[in-house]
Structures are given as structure tokens and as C-alpha cells.
N, C-alpha and C. Protein backbone atom coordinates (compact mmCIF):
# COMPACT_ATOMS: atom_id res chain seq x y z
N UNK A 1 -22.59 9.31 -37.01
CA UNK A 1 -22.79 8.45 -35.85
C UNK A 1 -21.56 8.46 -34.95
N UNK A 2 -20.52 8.42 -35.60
CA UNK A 2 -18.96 8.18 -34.77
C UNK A 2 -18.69 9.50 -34.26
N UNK A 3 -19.20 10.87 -34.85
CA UNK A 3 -19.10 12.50 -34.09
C UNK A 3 -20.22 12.25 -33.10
N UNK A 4 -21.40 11.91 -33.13
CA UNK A 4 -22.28 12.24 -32.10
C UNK A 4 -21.35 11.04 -30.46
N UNK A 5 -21.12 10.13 -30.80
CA UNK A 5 -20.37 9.21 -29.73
C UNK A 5 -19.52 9.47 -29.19
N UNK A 6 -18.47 9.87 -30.17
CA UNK A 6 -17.38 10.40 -29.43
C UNK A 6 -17.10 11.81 -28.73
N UNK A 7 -18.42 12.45 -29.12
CA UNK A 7 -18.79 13.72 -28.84
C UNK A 7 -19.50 13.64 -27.32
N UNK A 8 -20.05 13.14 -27.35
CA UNK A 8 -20.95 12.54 -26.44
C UNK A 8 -19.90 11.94 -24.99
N UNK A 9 -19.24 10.95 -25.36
CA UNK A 9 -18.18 10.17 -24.04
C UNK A 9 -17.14 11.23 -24.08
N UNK A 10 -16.91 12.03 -24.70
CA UNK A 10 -15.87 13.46 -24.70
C UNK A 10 -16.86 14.36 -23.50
N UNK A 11 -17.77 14.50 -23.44
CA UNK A 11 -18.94 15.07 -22.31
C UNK A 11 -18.33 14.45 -21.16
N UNK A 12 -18.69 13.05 -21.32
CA UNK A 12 -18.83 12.48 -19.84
C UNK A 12 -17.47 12.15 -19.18
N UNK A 13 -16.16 11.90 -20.15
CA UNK A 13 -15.24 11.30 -19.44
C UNK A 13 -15.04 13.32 -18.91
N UNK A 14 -15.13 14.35 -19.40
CA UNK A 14 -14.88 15.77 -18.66
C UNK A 14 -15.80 15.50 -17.54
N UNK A 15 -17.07 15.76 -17.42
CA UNK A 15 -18.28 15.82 -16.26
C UNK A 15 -17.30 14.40 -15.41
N UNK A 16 -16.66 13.70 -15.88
CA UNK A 16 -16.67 12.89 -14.03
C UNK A 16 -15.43 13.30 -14.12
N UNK A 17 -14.04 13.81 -14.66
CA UNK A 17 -13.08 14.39 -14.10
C UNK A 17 -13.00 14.94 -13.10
N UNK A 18 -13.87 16.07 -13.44
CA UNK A 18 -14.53 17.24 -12.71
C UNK A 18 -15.31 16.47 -11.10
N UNK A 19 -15.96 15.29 -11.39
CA UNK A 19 -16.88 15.22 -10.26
C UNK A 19 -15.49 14.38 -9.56
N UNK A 20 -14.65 13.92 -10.20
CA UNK A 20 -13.19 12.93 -9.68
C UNK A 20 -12.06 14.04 -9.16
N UNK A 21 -12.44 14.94 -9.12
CA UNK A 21 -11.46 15.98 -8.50
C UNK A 21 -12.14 16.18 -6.89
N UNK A 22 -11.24 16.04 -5.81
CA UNK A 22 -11.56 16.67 -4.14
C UNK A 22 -11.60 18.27 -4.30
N UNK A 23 -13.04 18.31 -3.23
CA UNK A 23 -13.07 20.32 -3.24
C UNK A 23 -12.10 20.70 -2.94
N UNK A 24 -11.09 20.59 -2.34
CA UNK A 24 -10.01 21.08 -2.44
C UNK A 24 -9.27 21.82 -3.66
N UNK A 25 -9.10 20.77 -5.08
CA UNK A 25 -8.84 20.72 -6.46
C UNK A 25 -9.82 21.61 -6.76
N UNK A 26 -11.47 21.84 -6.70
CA UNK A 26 -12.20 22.21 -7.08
C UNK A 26 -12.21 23.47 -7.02
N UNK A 27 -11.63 24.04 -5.67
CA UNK A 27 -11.82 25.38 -5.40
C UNK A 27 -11.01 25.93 -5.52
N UNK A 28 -9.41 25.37 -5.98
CA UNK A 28 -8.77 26.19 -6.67
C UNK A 28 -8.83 26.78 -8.72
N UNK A 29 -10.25 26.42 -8.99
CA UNK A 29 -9.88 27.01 -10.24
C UNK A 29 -11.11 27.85 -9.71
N UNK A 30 -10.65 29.68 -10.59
CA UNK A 30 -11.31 30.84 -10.65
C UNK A 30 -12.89 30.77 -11.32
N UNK A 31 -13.42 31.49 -11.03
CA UNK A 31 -14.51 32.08 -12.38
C UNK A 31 -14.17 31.92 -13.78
N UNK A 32 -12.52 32.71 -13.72
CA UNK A 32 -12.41 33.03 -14.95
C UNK A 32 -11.96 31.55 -15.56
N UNK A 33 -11.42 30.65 -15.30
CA UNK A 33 -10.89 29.97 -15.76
C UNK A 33 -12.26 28.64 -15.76
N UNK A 34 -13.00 28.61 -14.67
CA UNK A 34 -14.05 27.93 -14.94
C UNK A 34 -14.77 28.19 -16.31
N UNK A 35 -14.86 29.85 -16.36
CA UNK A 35 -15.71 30.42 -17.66
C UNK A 35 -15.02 29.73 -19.10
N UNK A 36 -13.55 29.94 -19.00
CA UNK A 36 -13.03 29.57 -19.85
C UNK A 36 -13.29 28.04 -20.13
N UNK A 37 -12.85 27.35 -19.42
CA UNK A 37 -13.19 25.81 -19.76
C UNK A 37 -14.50 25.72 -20.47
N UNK A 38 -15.65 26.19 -20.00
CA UNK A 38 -17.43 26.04 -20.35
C UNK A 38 -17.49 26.82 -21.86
N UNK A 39 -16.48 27.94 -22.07
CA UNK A 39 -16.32 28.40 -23.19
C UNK A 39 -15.66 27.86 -24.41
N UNK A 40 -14.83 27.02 -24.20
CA UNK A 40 -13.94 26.27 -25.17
C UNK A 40 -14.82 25.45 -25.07
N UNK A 41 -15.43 24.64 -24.20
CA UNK A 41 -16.42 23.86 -24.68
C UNK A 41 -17.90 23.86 -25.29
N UNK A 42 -18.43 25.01 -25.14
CA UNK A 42 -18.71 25.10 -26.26
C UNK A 42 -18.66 25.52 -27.61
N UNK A 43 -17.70 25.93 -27.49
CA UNK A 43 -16.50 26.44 -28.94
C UNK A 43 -16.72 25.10 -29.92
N UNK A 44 -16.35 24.20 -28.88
CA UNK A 44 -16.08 22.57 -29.33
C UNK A 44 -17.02 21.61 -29.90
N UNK A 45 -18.64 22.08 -29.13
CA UNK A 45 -19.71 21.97 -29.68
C UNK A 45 -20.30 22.16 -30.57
N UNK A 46 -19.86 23.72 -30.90
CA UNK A 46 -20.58 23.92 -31.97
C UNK A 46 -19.81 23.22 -33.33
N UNK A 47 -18.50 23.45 -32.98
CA UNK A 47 -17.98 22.75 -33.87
C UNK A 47 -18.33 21.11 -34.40
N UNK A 48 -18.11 20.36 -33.55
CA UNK A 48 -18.70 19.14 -33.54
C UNK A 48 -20.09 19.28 -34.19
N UNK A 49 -20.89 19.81 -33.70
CA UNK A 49 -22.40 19.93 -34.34
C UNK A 49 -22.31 20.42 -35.39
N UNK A 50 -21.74 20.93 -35.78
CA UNK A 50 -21.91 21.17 -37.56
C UNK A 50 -21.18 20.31 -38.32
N UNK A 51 -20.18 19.48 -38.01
CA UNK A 51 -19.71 18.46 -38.32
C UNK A 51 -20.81 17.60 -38.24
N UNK A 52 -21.63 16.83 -37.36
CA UNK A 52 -22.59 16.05 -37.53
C UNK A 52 -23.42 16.02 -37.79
N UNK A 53 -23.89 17.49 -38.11
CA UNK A 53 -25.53 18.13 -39.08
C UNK A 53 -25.08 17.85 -40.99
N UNK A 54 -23.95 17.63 -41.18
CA UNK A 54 -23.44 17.77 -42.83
C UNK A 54 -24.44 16.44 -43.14
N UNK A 55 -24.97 16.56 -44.22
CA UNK A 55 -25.85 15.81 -44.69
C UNK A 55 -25.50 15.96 -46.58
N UNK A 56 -26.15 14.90 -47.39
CA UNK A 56 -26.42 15.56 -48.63
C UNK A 56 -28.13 14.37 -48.76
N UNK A 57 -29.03 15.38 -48.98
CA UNK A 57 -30.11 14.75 -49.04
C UNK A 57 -31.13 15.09 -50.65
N UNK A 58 -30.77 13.84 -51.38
CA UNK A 58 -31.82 13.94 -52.94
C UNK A 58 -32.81 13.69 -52.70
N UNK A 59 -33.50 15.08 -53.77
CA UNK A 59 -35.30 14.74 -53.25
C UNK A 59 -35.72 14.94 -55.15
N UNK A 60 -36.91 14.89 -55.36
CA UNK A 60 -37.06 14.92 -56.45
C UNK A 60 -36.77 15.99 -57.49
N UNK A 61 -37.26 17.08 -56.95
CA UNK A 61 -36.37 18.42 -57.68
C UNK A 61 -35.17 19.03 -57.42
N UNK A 62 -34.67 18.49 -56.45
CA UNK A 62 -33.07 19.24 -56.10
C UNK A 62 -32.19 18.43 -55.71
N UNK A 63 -31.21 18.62 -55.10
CA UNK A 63 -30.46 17.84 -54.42
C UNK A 63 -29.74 19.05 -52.97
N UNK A 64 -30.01 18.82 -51.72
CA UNK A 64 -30.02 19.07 -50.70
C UNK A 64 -28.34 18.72 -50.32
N UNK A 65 -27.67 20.15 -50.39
CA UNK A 65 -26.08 19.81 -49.36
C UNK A 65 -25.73 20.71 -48.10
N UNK A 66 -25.56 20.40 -47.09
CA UNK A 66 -25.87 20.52 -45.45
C UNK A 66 -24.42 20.47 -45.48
N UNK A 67 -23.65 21.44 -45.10
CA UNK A 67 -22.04 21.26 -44.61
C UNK A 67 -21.95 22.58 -43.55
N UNK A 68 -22.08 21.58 -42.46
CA UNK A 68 -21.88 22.54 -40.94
C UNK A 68 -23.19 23.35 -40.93
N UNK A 69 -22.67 24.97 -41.34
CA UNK A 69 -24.22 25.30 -40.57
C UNK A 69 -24.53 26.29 -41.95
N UNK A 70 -24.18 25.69 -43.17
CA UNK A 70 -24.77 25.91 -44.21
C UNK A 70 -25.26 25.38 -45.47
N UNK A 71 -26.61 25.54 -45.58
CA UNK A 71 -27.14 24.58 -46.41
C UNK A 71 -27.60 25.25 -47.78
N UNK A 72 -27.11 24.31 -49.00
CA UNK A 72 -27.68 25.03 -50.58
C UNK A 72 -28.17 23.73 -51.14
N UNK A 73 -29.50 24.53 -51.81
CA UNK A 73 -29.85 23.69 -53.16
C UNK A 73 -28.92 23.80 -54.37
N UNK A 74 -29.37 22.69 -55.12
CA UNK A 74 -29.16 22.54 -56.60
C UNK A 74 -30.12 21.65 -57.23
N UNK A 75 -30.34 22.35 -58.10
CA UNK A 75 -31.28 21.81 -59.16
C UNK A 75 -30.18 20.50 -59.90
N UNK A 76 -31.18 19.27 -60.52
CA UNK A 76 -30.19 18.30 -60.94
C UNK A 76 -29.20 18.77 -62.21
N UNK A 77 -30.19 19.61 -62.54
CA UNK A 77 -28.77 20.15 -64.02
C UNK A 77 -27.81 20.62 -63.85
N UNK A 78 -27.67 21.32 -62.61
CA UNK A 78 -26.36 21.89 -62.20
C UNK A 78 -25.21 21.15 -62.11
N UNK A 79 -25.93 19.82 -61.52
CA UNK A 79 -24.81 19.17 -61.26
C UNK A 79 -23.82 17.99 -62.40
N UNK A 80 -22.65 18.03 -62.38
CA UNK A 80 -22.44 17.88 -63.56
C UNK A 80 -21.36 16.53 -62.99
N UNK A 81 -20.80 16.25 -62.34
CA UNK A 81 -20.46 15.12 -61.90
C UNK A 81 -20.30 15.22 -60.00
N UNK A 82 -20.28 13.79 -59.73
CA UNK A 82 -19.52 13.30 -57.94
C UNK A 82 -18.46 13.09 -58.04
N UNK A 83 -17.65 13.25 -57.33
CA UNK A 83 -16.26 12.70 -57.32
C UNK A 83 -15.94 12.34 -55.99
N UNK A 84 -15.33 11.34 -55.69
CA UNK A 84 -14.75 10.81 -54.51
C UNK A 84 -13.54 10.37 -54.52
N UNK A 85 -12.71 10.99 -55.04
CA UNK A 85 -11.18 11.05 -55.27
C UNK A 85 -10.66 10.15 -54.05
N UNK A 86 -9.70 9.25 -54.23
CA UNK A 86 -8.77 8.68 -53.21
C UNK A 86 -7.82 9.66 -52.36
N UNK A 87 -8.15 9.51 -51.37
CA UNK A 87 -7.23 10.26 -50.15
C UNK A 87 -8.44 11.84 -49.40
N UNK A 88 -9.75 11.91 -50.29
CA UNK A 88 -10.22 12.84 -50.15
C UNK A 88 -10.46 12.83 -48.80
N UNK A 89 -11.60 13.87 -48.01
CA UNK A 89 -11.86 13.43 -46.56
C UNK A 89 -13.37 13.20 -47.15
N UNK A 90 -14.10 13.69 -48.33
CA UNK A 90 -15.47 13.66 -48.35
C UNK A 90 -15.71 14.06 -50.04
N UNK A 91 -16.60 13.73 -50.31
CA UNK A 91 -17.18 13.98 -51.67
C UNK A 91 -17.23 14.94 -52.11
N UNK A 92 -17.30 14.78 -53.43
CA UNK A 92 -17.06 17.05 -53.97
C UNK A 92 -17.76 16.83 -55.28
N UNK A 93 -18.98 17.67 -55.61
CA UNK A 93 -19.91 17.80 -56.46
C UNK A 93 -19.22 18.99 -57.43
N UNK A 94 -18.91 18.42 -58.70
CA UNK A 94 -18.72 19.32 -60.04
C UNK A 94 -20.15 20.19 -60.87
N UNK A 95 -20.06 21.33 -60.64
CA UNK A 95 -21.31 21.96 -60.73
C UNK A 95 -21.04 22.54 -62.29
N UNK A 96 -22.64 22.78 -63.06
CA UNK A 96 -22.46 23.62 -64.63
C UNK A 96 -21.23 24.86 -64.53
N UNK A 97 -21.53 25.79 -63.34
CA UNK A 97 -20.73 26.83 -63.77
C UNK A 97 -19.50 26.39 -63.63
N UNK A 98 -18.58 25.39 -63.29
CA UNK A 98 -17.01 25.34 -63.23
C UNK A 98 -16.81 25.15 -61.99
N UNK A 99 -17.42 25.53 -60.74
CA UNK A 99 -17.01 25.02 -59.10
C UNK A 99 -17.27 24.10 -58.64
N UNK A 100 -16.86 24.20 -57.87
CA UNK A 100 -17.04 22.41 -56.88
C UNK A 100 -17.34 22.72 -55.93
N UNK A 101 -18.60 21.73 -55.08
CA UNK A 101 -18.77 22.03 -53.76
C UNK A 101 -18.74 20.44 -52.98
N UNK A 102 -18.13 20.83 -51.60
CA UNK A 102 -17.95 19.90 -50.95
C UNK A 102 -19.23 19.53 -50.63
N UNK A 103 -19.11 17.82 -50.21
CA UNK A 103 -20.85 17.12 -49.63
C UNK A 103 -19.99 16.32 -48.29
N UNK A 104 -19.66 17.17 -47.49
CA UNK A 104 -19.63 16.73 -46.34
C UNK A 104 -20.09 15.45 -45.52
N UNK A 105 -21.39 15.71 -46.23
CA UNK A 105 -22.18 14.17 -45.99
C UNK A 105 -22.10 12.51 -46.20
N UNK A 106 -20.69 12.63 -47.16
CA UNK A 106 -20.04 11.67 -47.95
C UNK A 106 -19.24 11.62 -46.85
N UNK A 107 -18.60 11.14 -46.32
CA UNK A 107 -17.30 11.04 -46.03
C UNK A 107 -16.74 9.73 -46.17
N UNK A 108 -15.50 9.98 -46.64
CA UNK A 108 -14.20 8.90 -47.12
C UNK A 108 -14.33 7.84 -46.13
N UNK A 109 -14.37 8.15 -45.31
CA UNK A 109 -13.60 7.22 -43.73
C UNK A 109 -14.76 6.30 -43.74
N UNK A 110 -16.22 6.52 -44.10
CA UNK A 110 -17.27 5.35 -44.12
C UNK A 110 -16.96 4.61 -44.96
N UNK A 111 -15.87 4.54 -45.87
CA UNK A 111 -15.34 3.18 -46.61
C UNK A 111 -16.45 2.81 -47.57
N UNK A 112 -16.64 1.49 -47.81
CA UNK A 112 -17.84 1.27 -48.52
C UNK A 112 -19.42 1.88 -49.09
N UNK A 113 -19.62 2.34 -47.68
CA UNK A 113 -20.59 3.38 -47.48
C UNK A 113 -20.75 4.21 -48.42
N UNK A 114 -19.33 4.92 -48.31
CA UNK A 114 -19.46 6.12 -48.89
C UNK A 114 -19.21 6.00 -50.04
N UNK A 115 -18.60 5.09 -51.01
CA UNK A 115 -18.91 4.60 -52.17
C UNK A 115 -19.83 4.22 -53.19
N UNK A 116 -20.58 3.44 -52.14
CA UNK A 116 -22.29 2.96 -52.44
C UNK A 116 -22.99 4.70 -52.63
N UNK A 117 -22.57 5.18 -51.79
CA UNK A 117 -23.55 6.58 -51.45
C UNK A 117 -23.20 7.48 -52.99
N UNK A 118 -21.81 7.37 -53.42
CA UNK A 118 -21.35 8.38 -54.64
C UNK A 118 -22.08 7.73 -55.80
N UNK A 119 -22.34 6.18 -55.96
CA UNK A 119 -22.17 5.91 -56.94
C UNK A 119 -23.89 6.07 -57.00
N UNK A 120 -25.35 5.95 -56.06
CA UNK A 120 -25.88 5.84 -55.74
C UNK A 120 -26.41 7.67 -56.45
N UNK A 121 -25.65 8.35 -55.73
CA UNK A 121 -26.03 9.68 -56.26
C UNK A 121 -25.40 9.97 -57.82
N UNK A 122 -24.84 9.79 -57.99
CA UNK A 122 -24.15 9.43 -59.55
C UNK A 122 -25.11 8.95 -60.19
N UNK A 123 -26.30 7.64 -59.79
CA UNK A 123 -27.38 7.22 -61.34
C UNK A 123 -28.23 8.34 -60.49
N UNK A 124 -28.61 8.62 -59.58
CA UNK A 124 -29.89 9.62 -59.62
C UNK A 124 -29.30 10.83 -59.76
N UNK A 125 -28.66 11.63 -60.38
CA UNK A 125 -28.47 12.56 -60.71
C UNK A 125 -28.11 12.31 -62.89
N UNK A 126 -28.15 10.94 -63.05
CA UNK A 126 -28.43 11.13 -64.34
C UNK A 126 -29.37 10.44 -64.78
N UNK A 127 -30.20 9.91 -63.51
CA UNK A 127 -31.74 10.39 -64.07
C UNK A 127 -32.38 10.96 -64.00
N UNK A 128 -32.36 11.80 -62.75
CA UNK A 128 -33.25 13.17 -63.34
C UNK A 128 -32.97 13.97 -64.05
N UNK A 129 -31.78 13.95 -64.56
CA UNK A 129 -31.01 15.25 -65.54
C UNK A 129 -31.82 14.15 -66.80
N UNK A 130 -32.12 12.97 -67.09
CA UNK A 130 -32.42 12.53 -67.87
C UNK A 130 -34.19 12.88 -68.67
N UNK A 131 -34.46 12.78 -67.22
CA UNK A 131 -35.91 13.08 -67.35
C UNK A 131 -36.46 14.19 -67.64
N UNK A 132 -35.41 15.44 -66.95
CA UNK A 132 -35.48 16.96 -67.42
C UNK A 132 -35.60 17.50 -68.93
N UNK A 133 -34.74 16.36 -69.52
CA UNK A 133 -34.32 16.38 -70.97
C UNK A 133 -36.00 16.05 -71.55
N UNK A 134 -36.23 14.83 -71.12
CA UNK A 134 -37.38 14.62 -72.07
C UNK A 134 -39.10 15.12 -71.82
């Protein structure tokens, strides 16, 4: 919510710079440097947008992790603990084979939130690993 906003008034306070500049100001920047500005911005976009697409979404057979502009399943057995370590920026899933993958979708900075959210995925991931069992 706080990337799409600030992403968003990052748009508009540029678009009225731009409309707050006299043609005068206006007509001294080039093509090229116009191109450039429209290019870093959307450099900036995309970036931002994959920052605000990170998701982690549990469904009944898997568990769904969205970080930027790549998304993997896992089956619940894989997963073998959450962790939300102090100082982290976001949650990090301990998987069967030995790696860890970030859940973007967590993030630290939601405070409470994101606590409720670890601990939240923490019993549903040992109940369906529970249910798998029986």
C-alpha cells in the first residue's frame, strides 16, 4: 500500500514540476535528455512494480511466493520453517532441501502485521504438513 502511494505522488509531484516549469525552461531540455528522464522513469517503475506485486499467498495445496516478477510454488512439505529474524527487511521460508527463500510479501516495516502474518503462516503450514501425514 505505502509503494503504490508513494509511487503514485512520486508521478505527480514530477508531472507538475514539469507543468511548473515556463516554455522557456521547457525548451531547453533535448530529445535526448527528455528520452532519458521518461527512461529512468520507467526504469523506476518497473522497479517499484515488482516491489508491490511481492505477495506470499496459502492456498490449500501449496503455498504461493510472488517476489518482484518471479513467482514459485511449494508444496507444504517443503517447507520446513518461517523466520522473521529481527532487523530482517522481510520473511525467509526454510525449505526441505537446505535453502531459504525470501517472502517479500512479509515485510518487517508492517510491524505487527507482519508478525501476525509469520505466525499465521507458521500454524497453516503445520497443518497441512499435518494432514499430509495422516
Amino acid at each position: 500500500m505505502a509503494g503504490a502511494v508513494l509511487g503514485g505522488g512520486l508521478l505527480v509531484v514530477c508531472a507538475l514540476a514539469w507543468v511548473g516549469f515556463d516554455e522557456e525552461t521547457q525548451a531547453k531540455f533535448t530529445g535526448f535528455q527528455r528520452g532519458t528522464v521518461i527512461a529512468l522513469g520507467l526504469f523506476a517503475f518497473t522497479l517499484w512494480y515488482a516491489l508491490v506485486r511481492s505477495r506470499v499467498v496459502a492456498e490449500v495445496e501449496r503455498l504461493v511466493v510472488v517476489n518482484g516478477y518471479r513467482r514459485r510454488e511449494f508444496v507444504w512439505a517443503q517447507l520446513v520453517a518461517v523466520r522473521l529474524p529481527p532487523g530482517a527487511p522481510w520473511a525467509t521460508l526454510d525449505l526441505a532441501d537446505g535453502t531459504t527463500v525470501a517472502a517479500m510479501g512479509i515485510q518487517d516495516s508492517d510491524g505487527a502485521r507482519a508478525k501476525a502474518a509469520v505466525r499465521q503462516l507458521r500454524a497453516l503450514a503445520e497443518q497441512q504438513t499435518r494432514q499430509d501425514r495422516t
